[in-house]
PDB file of N, CA and C in Angstrom:
ATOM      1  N   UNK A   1     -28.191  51.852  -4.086  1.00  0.00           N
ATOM      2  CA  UNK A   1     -28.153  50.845  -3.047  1.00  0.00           C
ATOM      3  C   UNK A   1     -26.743  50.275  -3.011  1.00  0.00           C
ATOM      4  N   UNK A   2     -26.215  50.339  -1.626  1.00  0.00           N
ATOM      5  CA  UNK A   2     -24.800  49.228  -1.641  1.00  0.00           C
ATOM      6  C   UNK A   2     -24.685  48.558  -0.706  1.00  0.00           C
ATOM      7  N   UNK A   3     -23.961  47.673  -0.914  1.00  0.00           N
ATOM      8  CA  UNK A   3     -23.650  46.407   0.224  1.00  0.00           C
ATOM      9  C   UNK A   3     -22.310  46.498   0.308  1.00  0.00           C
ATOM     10  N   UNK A   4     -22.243  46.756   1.832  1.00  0.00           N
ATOM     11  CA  UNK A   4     -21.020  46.675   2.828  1.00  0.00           C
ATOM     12  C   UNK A   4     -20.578  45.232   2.443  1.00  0.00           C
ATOM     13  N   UNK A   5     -18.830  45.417   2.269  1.00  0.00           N
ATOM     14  CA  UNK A   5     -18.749  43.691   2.352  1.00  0.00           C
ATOM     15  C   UNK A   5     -17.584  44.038   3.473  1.00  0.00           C
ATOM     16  N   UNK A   6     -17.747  42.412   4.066  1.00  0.00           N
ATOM     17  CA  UNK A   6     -17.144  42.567   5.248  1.00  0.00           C
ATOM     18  C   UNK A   6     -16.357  41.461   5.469  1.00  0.00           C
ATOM     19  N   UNK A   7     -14.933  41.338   6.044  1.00  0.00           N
ATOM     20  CA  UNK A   7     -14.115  40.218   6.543  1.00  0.00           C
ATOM     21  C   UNK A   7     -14.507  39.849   7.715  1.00  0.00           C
ATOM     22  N   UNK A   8     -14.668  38.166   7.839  1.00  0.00           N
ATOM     23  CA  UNK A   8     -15.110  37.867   9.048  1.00  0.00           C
ATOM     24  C   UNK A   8     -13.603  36.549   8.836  1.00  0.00           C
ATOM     25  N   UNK A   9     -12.844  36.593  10.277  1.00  0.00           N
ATOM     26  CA  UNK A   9     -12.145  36.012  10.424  1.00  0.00           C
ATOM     27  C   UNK A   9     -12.630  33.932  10.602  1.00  0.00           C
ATOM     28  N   UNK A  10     -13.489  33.810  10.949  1.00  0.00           N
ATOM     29  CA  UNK A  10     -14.190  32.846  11.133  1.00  0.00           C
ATOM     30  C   UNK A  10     -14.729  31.977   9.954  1.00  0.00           C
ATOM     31  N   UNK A  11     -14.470  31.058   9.973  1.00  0.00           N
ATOM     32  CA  UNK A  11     -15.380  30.394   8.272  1.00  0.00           C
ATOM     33  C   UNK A  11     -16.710  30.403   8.465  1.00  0.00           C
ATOM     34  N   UNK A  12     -17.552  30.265   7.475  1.00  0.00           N
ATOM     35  CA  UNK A  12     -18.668  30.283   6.919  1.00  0.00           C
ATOM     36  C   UNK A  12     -19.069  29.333   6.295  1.00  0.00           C
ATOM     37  N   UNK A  13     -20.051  28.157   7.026  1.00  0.00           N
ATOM     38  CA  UNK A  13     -20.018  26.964   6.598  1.00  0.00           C
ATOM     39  C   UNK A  13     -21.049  27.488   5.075  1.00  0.00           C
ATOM     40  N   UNK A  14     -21.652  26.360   4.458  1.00  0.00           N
ATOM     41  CA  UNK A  14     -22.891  26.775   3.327  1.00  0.00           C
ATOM     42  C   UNK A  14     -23.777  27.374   3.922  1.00  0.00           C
ATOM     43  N   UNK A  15     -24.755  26.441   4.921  1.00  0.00           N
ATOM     44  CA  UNK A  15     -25.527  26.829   5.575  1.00  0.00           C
ATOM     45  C   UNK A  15     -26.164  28.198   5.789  1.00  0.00           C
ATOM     46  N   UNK A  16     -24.911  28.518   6.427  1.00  0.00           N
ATOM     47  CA  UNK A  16     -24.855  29.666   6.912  1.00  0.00           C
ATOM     48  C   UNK A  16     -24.280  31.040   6.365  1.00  0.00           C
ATOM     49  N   UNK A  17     -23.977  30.458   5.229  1.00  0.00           N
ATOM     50  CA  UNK A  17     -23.964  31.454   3.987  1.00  0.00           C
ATOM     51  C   UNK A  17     -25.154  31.871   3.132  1.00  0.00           C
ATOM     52  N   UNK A  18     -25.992  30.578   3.331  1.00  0.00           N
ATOM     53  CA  UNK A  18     -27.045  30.787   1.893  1.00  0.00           C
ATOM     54  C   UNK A  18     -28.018  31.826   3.054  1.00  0.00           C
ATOM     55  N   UNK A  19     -28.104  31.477   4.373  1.00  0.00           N
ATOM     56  CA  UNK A  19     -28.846  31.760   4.960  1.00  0.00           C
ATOM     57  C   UNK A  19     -28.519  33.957   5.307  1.00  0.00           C
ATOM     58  N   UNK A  20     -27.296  33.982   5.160  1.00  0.00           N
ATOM     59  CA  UNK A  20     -26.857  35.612   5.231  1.00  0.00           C
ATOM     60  C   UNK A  20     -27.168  35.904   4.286  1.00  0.00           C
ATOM     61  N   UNK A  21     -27.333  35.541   2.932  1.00  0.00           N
ATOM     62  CA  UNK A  21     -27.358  35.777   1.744  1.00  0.00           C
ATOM     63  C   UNK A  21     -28.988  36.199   1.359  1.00  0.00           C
ATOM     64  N   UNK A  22     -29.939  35.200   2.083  1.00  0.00           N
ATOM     65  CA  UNK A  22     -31.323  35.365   2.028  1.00  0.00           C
ATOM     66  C   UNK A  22     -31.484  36.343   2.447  1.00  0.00           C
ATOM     67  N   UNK A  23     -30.998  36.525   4.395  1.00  0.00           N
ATOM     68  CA  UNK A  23     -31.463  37.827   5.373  1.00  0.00           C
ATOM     69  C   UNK A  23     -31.472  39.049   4.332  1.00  0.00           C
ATOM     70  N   UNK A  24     -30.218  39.424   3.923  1.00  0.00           N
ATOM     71  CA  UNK A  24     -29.547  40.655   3.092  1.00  0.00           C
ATOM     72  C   UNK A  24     -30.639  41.116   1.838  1.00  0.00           C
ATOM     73  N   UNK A  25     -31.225  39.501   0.813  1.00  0.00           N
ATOM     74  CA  UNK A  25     -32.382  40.065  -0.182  1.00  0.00           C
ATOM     75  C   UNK A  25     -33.698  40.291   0.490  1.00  0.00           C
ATOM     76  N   UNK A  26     -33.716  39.886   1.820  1.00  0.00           N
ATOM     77  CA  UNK A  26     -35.419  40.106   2.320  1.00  0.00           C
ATOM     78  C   UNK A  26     -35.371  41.305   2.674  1.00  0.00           C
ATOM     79  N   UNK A  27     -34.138  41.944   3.532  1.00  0.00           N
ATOM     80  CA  UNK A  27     -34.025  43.460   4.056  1.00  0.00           C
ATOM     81  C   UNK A  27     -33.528  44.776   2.818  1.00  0.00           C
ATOM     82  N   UNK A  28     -33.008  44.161   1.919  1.00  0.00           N
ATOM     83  CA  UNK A  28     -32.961  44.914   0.748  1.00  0.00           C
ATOM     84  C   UNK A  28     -33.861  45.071  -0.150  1.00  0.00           C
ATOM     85  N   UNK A  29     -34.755  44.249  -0.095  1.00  0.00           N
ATOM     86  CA  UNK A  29     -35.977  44.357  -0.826  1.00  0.00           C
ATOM     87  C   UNK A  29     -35.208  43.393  -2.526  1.00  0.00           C
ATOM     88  N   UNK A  30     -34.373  42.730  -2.534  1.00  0.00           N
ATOM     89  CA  UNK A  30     -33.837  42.058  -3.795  1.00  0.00           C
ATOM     90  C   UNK A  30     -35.273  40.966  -3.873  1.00  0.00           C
ATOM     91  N   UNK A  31     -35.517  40.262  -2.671  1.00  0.00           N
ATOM     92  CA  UNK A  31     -36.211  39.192  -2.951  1.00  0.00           C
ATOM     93  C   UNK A  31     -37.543  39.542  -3.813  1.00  0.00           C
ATOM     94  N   UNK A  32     -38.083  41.002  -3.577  1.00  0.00           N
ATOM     95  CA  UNK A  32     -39.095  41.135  -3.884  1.00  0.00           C
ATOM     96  C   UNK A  32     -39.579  41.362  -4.899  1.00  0.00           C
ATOM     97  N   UNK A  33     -38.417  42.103  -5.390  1.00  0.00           N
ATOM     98  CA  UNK A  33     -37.980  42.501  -6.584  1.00  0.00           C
ATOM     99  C   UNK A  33     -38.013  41.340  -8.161  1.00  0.00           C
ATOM    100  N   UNK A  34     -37.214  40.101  -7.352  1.00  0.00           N
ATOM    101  CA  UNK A  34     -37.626  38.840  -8.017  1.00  0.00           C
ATOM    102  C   UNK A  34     -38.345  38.403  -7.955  1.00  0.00           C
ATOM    103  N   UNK A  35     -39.544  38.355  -7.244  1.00  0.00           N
ATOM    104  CA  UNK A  35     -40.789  37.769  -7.257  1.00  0.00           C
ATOM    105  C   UNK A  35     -41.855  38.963  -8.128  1.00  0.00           C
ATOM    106  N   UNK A  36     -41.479  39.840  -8.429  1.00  0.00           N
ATOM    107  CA  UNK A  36     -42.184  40.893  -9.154  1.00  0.00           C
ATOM    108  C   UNK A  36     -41.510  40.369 -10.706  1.00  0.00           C
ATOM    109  N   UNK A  37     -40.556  40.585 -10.454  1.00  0.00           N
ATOM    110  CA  UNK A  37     -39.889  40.258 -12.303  1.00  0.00           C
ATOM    111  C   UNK A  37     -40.453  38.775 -12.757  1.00  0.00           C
ATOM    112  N   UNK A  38     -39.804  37.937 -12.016  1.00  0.00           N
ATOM    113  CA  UNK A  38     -40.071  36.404 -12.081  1.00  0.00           C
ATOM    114  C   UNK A  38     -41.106  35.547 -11.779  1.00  0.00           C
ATOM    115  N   UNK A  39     -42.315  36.135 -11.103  1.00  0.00           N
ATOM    116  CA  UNK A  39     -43.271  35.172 -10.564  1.00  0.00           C
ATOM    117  C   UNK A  39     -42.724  34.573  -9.476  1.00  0.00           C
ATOM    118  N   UNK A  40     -44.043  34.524  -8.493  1.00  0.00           N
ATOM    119  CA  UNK A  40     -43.520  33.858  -6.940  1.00  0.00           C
ATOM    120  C   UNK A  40     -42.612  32.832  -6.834  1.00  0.00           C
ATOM    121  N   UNK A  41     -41.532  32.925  -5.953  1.00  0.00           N
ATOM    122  CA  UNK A  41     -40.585  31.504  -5.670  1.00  0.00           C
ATOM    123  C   UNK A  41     -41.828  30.910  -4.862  1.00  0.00           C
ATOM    124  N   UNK A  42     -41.477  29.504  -4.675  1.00  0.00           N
ATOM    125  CA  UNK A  42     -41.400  28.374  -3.868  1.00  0.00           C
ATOM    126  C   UNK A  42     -41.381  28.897  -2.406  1.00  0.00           C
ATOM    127  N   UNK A  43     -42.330  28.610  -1.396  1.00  0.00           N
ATOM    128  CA  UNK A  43     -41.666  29.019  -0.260  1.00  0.00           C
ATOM    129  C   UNK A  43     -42.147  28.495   1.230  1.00  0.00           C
TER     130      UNK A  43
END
């Protein structure tokens, strides 16, 4: 598995970082992965 990293000329408030950061583990299957190892997050 790899992740493209990419320059975006534009800033990236938090927000909207934590929120790319989520999209990327739900479509990669990371999130699920932690809820299998770790027991369900919060949600």
């Amino acid at each position: 598995m790899g992740m493209k990293i990419q320059n975006y000329k534009t800033s990236v408030n938090p927000f909207l970082g934590n929120s790319l950061v989520n999209h990327h583990f739900n479509k990669t299957g990371i999130s699920q992965l932690i809820d299998k190892e770790l027991d369900n997050r919060v949600k």
